[in-house]
Protein backbone atom coordinates (compact mmCIF):
# COMPACT_ATOMS: atom_id res chain seq x y z
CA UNK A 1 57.18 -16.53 -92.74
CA UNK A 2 56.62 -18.16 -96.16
CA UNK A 3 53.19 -16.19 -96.57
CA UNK A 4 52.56 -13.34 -99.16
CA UNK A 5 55.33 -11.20 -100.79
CA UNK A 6 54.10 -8.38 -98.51
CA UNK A 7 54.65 -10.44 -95.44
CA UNK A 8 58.36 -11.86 -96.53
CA UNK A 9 61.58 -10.66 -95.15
CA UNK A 10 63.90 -9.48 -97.40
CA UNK A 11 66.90 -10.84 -97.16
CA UNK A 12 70.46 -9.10 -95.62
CA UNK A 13 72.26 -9.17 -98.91
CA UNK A 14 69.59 -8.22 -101.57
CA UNK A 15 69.08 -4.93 -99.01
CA UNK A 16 70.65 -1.88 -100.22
CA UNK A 17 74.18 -0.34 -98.23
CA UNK A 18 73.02 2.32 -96.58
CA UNK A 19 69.82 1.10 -95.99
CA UNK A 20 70.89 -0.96 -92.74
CA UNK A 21 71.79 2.81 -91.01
CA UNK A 22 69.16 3.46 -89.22
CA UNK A 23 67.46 7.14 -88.23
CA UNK A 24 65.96 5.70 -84.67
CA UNK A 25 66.88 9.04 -83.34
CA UNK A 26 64.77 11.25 -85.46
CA UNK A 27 61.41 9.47 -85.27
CA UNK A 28 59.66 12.24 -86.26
CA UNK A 29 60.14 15.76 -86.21
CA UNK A 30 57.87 18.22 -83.58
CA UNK A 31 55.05 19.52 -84.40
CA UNK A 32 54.78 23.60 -84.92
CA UNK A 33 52.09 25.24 -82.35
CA UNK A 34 48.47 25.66 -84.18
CA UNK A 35 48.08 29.05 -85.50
CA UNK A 36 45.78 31.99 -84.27
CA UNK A 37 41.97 32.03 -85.33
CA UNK A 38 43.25 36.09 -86.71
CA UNK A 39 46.31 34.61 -88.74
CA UNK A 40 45.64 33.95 -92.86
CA UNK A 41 44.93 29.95 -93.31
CA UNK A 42 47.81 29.83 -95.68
CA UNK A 43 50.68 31.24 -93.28
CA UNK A 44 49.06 28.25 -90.94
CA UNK A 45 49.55 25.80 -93.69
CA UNK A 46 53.19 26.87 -94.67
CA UNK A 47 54.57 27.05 -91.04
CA UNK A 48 52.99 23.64 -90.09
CA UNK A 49 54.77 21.53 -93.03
CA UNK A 50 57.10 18.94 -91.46
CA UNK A 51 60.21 18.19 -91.48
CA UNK A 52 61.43 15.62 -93.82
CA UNK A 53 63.72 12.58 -91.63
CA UNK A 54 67.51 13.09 -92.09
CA UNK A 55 69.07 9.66 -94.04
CA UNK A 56 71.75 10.98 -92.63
CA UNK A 57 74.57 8.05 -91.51
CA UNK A 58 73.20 6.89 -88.13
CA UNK A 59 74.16 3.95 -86.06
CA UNK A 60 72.87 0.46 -86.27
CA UNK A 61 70.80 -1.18 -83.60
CA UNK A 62 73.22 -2.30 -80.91
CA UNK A 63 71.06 -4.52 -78.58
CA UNK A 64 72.52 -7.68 -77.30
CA UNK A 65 71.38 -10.86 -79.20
CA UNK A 66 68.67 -12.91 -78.46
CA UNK A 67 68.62 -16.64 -77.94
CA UNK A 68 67.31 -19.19 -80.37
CA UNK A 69 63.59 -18.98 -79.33
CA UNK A 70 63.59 -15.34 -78.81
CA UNK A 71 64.82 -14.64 -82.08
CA UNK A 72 62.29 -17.27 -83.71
CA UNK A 73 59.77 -15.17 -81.23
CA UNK A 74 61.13 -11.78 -83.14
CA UNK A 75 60.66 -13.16 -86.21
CA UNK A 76 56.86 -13.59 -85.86
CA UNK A 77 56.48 -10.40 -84.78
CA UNK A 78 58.56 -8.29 -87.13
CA UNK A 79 56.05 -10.55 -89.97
CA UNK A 80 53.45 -9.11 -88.49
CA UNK A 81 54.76 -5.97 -87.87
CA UNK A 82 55.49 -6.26 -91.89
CA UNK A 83 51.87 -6.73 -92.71
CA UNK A 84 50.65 -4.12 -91.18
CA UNK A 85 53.40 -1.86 -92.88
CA UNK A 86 52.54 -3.36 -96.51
CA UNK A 87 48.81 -2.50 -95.67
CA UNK A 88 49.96 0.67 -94.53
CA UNK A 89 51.88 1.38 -98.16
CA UNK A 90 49.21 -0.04 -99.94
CA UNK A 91 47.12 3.14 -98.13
CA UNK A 92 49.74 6.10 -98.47
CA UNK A 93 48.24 6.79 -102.00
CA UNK A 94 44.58 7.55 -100.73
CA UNK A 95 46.29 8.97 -97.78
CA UNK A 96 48.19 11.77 -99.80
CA UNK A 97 45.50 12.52 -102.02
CA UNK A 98 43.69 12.88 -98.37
CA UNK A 99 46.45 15.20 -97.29
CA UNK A 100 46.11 17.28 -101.02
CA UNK A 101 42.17 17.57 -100.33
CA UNK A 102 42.45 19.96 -97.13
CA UNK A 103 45.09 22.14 -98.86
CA UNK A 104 42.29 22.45 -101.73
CA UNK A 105 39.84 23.18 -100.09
CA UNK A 106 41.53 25.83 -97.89
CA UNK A 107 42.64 27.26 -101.63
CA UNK A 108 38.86 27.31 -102.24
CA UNK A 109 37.77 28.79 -99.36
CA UNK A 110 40.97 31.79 -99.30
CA UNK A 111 39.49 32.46 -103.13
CA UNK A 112 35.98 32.57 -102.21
CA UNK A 113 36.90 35.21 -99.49
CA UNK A 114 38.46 36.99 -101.80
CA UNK A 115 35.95 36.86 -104.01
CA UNK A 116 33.24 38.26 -101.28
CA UNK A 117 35.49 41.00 -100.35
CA UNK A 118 35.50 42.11 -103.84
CA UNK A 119 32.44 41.91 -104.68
CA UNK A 120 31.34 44.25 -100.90
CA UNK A 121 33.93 46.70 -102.33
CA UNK A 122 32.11 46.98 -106.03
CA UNK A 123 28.74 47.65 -104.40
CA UNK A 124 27.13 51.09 -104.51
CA UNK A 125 27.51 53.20 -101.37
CA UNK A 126 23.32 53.56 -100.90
CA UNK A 127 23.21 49.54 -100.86
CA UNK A 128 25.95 49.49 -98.24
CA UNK A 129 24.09 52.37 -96.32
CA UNK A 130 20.81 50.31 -96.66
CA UNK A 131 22.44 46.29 -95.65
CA UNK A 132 25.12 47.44 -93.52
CA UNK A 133 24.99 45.84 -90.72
CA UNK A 134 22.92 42.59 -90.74
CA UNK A 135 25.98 42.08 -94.35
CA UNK A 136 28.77 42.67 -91.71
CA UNK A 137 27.25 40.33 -89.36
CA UNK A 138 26.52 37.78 -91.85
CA UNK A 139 30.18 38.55 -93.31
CA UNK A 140 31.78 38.17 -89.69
CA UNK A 141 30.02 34.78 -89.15
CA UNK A 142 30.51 33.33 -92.45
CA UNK A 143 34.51 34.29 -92.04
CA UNK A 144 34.24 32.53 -88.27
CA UNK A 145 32.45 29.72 -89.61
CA UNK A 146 35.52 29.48 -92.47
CA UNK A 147 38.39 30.10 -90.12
CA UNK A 148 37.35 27.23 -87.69
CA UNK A 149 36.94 24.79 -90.89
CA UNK A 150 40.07 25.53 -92.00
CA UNK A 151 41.85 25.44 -88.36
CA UNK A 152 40.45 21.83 -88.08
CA UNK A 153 41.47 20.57 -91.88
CA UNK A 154 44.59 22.42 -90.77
CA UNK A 155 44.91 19.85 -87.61
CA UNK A 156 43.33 16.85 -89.35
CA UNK A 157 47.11 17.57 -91.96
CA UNK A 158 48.96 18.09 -88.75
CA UNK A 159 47.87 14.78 -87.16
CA UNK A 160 47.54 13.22 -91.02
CA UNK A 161 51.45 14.09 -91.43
CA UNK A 162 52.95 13.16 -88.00
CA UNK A 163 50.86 9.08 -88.33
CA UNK A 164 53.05 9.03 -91.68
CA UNK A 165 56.13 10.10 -90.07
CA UNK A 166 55.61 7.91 -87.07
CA UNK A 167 54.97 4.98 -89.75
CA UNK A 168 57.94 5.72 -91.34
CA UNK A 169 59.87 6.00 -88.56
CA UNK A 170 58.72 2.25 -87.06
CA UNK A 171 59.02 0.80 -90.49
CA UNK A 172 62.14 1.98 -90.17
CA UNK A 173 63.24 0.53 -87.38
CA UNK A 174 61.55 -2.64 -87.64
CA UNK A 175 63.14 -3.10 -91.07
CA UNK A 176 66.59 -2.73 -88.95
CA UNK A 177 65.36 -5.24 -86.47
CA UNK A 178 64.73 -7.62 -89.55
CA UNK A 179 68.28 -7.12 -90.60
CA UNK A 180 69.71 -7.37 -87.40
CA UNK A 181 67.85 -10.95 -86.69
CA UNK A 182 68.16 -11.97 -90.21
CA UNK A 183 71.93 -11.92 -89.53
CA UNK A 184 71.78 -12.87 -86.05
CA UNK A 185 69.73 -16.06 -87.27
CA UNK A 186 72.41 -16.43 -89.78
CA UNK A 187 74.93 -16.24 -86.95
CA UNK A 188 72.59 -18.84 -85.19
CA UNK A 189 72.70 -21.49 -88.19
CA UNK A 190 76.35 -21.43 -88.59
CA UNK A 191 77.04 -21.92 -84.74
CA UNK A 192 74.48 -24.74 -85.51
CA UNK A 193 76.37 -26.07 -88.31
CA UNK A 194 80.00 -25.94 -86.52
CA UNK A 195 78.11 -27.42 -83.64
CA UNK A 196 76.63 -30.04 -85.37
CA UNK A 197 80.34 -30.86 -87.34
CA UNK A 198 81.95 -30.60 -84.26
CA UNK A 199 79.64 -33.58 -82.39
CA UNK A 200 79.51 -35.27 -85.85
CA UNK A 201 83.46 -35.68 -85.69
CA UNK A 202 83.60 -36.35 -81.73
CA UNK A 203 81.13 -39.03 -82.44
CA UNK A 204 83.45 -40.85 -85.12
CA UNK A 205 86.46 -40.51 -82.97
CA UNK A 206 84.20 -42.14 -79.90
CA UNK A 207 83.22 -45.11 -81.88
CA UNK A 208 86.70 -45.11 -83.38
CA UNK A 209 88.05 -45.59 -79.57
CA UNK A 210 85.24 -47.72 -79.00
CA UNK A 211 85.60 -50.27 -81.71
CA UNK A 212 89.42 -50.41 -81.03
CA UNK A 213 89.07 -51.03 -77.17
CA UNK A 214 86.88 -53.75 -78.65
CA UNK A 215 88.78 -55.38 -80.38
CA UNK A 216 91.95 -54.81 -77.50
CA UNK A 217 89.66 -56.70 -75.38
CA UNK A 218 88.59 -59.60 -77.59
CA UNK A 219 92.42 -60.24 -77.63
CA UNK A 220 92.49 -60.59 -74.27
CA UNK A 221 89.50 -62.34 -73.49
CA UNK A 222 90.89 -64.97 -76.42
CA UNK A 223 94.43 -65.42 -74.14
CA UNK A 224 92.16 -66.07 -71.13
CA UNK A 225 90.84 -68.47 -72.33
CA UNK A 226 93.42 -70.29 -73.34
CA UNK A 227 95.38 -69.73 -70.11
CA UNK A 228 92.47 -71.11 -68.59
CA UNK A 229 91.81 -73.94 -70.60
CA UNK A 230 96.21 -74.83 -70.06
CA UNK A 231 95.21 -74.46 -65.92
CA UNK A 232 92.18 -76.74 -66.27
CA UNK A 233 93.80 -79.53 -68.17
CA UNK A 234 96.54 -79.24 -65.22
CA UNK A 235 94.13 -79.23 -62.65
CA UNK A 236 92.56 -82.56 -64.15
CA UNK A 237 95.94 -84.11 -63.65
CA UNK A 238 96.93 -83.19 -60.79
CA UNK A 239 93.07 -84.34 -59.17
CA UNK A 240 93.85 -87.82 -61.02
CA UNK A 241 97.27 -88.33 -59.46
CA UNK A 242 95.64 -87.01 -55.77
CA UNK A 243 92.23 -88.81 -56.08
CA UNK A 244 93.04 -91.87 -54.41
CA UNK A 245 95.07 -90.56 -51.03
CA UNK A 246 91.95 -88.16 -50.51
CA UNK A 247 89.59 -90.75 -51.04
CA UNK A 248 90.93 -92.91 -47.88
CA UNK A 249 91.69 -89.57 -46.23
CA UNK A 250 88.00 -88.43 -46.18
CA UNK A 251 86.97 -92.74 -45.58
CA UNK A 252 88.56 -92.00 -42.47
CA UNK A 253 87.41 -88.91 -41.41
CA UNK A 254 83.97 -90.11 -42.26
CA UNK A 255 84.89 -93.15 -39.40
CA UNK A 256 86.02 -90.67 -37.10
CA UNK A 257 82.74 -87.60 -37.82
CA UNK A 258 80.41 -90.87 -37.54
CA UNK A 259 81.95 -92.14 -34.29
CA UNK A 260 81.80 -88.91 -32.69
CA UNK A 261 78.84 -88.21 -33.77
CA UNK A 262 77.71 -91.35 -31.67
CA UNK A 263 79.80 -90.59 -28.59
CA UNK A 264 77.96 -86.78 -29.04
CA UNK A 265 74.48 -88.40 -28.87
CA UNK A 266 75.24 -90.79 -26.34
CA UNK A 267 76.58 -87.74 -24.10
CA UNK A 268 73.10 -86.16 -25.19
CA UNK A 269 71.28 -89.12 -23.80
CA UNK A 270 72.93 -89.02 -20.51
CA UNK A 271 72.43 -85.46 -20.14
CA UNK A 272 68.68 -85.79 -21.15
CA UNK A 273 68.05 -88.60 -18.55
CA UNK A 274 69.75 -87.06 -15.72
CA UNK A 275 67.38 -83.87 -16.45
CA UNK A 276 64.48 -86.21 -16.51
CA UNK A 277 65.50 -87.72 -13.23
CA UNK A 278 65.80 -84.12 -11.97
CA UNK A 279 63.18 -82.94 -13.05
CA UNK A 280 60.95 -85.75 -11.61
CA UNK A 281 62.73 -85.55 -8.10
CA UNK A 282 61.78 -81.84 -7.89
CA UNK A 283 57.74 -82.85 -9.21
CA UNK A 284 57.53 -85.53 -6.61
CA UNK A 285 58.84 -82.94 -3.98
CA UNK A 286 56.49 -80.31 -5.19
CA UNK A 287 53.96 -82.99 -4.96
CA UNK A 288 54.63 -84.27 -1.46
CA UNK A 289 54.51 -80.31 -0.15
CA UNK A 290 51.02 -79.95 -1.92
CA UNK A 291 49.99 -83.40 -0.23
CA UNK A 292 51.04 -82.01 2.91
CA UNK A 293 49.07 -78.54 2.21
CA UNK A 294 46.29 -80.82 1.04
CA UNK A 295 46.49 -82.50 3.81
CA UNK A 296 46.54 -79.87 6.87
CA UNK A 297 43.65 -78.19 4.25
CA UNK A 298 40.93 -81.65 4.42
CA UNK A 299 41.67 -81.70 8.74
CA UNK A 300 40.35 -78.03 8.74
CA UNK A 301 37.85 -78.94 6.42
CA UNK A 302 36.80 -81.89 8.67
CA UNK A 303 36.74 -79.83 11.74
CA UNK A 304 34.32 -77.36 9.90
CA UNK A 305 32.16 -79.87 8.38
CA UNK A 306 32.04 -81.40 12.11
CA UNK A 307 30.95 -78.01 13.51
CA UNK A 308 28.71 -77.25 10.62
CA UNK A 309 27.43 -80.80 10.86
CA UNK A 310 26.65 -80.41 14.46
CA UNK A 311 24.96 -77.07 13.54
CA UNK A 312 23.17 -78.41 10.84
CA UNK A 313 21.33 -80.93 13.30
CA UNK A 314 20.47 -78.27 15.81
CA UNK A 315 18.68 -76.50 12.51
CA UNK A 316 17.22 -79.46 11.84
CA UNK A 317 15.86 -80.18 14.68
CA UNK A 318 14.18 -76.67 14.67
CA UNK A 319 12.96 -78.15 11.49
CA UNK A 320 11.11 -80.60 12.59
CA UNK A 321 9.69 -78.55 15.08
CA UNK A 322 8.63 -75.66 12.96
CA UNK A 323 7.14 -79.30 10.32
CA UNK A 324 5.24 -80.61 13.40
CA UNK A 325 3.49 -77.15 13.70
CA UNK A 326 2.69 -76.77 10.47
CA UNK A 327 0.99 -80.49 9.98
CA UNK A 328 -0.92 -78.66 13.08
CA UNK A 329 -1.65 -75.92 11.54
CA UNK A 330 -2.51 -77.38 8.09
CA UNK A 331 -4.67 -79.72 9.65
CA UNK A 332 -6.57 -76.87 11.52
CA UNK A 333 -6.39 -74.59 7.61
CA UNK A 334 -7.85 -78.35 6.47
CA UNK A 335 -10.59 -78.43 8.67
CA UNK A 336 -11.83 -74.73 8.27
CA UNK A 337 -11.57 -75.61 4.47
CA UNK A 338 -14.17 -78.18 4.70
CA UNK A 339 -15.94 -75.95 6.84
CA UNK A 340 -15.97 -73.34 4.33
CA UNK A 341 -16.98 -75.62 1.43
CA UNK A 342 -19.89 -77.15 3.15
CA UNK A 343 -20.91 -73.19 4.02
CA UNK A 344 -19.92 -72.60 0.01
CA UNK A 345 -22.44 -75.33 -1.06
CA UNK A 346 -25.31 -73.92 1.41
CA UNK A 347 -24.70 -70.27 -0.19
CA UNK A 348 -24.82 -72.01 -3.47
CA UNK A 349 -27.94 -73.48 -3.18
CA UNK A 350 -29.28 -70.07 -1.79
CA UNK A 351 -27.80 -68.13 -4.54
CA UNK A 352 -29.89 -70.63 -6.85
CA UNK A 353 -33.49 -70.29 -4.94
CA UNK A 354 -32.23 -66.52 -5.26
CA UNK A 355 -31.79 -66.67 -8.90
CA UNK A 356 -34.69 -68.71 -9.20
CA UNK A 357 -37.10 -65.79 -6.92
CA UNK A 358 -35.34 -63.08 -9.29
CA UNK A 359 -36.72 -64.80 -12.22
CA UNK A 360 -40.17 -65.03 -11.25
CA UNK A 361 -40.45 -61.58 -9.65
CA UNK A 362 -38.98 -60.56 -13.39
CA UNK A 363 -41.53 -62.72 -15.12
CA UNK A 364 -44.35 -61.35 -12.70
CA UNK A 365 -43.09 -57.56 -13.31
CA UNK A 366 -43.21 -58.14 -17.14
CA UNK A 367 -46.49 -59.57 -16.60
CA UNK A 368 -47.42 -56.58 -14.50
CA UNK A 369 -45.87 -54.11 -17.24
CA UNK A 370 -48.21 -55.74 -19.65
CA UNK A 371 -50.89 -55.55 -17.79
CA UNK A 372 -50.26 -51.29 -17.04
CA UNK A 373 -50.02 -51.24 -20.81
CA UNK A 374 -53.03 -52.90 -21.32
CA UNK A 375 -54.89 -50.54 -18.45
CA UNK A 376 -53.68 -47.49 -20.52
CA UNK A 377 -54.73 -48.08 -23.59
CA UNK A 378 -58.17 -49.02 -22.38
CA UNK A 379 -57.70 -46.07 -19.65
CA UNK A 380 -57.34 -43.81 -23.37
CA UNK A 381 -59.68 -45.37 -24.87
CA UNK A 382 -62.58 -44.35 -21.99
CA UNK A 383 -61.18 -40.89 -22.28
CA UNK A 384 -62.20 -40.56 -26.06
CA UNK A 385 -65.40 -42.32 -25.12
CA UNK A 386 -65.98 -39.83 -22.57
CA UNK A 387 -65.13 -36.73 -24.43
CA UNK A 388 -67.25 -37.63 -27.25
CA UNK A 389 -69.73 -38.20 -24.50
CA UNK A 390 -69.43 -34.73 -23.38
CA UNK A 391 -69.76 -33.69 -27.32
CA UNK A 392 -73.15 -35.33 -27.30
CA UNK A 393 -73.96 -34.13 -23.94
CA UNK A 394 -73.46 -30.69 -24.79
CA UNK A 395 -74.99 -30.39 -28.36
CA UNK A 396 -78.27 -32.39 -27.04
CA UNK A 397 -78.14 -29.99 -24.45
CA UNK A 398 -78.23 -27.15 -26.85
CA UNK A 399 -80.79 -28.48 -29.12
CA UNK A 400 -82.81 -29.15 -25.56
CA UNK A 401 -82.90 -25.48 -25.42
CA UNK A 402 -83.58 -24.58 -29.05
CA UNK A 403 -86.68 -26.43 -29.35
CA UNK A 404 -89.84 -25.36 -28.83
CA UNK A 405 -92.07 -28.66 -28.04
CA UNK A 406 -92.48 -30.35 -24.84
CA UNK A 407 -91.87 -33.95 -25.91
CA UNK A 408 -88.70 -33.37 -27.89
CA UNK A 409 -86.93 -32.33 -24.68
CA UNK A 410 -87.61 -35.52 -22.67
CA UNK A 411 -85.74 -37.84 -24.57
CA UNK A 412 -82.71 -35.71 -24.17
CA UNK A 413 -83.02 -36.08 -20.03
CA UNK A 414 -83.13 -39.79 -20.54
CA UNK A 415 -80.03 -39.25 -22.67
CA UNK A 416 -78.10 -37.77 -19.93
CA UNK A 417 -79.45 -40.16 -17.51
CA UNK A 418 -77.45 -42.74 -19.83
CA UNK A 419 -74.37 -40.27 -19.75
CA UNK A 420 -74.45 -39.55 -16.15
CA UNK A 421 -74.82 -43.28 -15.60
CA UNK A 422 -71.90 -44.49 -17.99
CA UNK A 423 -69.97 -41.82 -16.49
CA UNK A 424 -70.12 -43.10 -13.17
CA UNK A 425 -69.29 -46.47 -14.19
């Protein structure tokens, strides 16, 4: 609230008489319908001028008053609401020179029709004749063209001039509002004040009560104690003069509490041995009817153990039996056993002459195995012998036939006499 002169509230008092009145009413006054495209742009202008708002005497705001925090709520907003109406003022010079620029320029443009018009008129009659037409057209669209500018600067005033009246109109009121809360919060601070007297003096006469029922009953607790104080020092005497009567009156009920406190336990005693002695006669009866039970329980016993006894030796006795059989058969399972060992031993010694045959005949087959290697390789060998036999067979053979003496061929029979002859063998 304490911000920039713009943003402060005026006060009540400094603010003019009739300045309070408000005109909420007349916010702003209607808007004349837009004029024809046909209609002169200065008939448009004059008829759509507004209204200026009547100061005539209206009534105040008469809304109920807000509590404390609404009104401090108010407050903040009618400050803001003031800012933006000192930024508002601080524009209504650029505004109105905004609102004298489309009235100039549709003062322009009405002259420079005029001076068109005049200037088609002074022409000569064989220029008309010659640009008649496409000068019209150009005319007609220039003067549409011209029309609709000044039809929209004419709304752009319109709309310009009704924002200014509604800003008046809610400066206006809000202005009121900041009267009306600026007095209300005066209201607020003087109920405050008489509020704030009024517990400031009920507090003073409270402690004023207080402190005197104080004091009243300091007074009193002072003559207490000195009544009491007056009934102790009596009650000393009177327990000095009585002290010795009540001393042999409570020696002798002492005596008395003592003695029958004796006589009690003594009666306690009694009472505790005859339970005893009852008690015990009802354990040994208990335990003279278990005897008894015990008793009739062992005969049966006996008599079972007799019969089982008696049964017992008849098993027995089938025992011994079914013993005596087995020593005969055991000895019989005894005798086969040393049957079977002696036939174990003999199948032993076979198995070993066995084992010892096995390894020979394996020795001997090695042996033989060597021996069929041995016959193969020289079996091998004798083939290549022979075939290169037969090589030398067969090229003497040939040469026998190529040659031309008589001698050279004999030595080639005895040569295959040797062949034929190591062949065979």
């Amino acid at each position: 609230m304490e911000g920039s002169p713009a943003t402060r509230l005026p006060e009540a008092d400094s603010l003019p008489d009739g300045f309070v009145e408000s005109s909420g009413a007349d916010t702003a006054s209607p808007l004349s319908p837009a004029p024809a495209a046909d209609d002169p742009p200065h008939a448009a202008l004059d008829s759509d001028r507004p209204a200026d708002a009547s100061s005539g005497g209206g009534e105040t705001l008469g809304d109920p008053s807000p509590p404390a925090p609404a009104v401090e709520d108010a407050s903040s907003v009618v400050a803001e609401a003031l800012e933006t109406l000192s930024v508002d003022v601080a524009a209504e010079p650029e505004r109105a020179l905004g609102e004298q620029g489309p009235a100039d320029a549709a003062r322009d443009a009405k002259e420079s029709l005029k001076q068109s018009c005049a200037a088609e008129q002074a022409g000569s009659p064989t220029a008309q004749k010659e640009t008649g037409e496409p000068k019209r057209k150009v005319v007609k669209r220039s003067k549409l063209e011209k029309d609709r500018e000044l039809f929209e600067l004419a709304q752009q005033y319109h709309r310009v001039v009704a924002e200014r009246d509604a800003a008046i109109a809610v400066k206006e009121k809000l202005e009121s509002l900041c009267r009306e809360f600026q007095r209300q919060n005066k209201m607020l601070k003087e109920e405050c004040r008489r509020v704030s007297t009024e517990g400031q003096n009920m507090r003073m006469e409270l402690s004023d009560k207080f402190n005197n029922a104080i004091k009243d009953v300091s007074v009193k607790l002072e003559e207490q104690k000195n009544e009491c104080i007056a009934q102790l020092e009596e009650n000393n005497l009177l327990r000095s003069k009585l002290k010795d009567p009540a001393d042999q009156y409570n020696i002798t009920q002492q005596k008395y509490a003592h003695q029958l406190k004796e006589k009690m336990l003594e009666l306690e005693l009694a009472d505790l041995k005859l339970q005893q002695h009852q008690e015990k006669a009802a354990q040994e009866h208990n335990q003279l009817q278990l005897y008894a039970e015990q008793v009739s329980q062992l005969m049966t016993t006996e008599k079972n153990l007799r019969l089982q006894l008696a049964s017992d030796g008849e098993r027995f006795q089938h025992f011994q039996d079914a013993l005596s059989k087995s020593n005969e058969v055991f000895e019989t399972y005894k005798q086969e056993m040393e049957k079977m060992i002696s036939v174990i031993k003999n199948l032993k010694k076979e198995n070993e002459f066995l084992k010892g045959k096995c390894e020979n005949s394996d020795i001997a087959l090695v042996k033989l195995i060597e021996e069929r290697e041995l016959t193969k390789k020289q079996i091998e060998r004798l083939k290549n012998q022979k075939e290169k036999l037969e090589s030398l067979c067969r090229s003497l053979q040939a040469e026998r036939k190529q040659g031309s003496s008589t001698s050279i061929p004999e030595a080639p029979s005895n040569q295959e006499d040797v062949v034929m002859t190591n062949q065979d063998s």
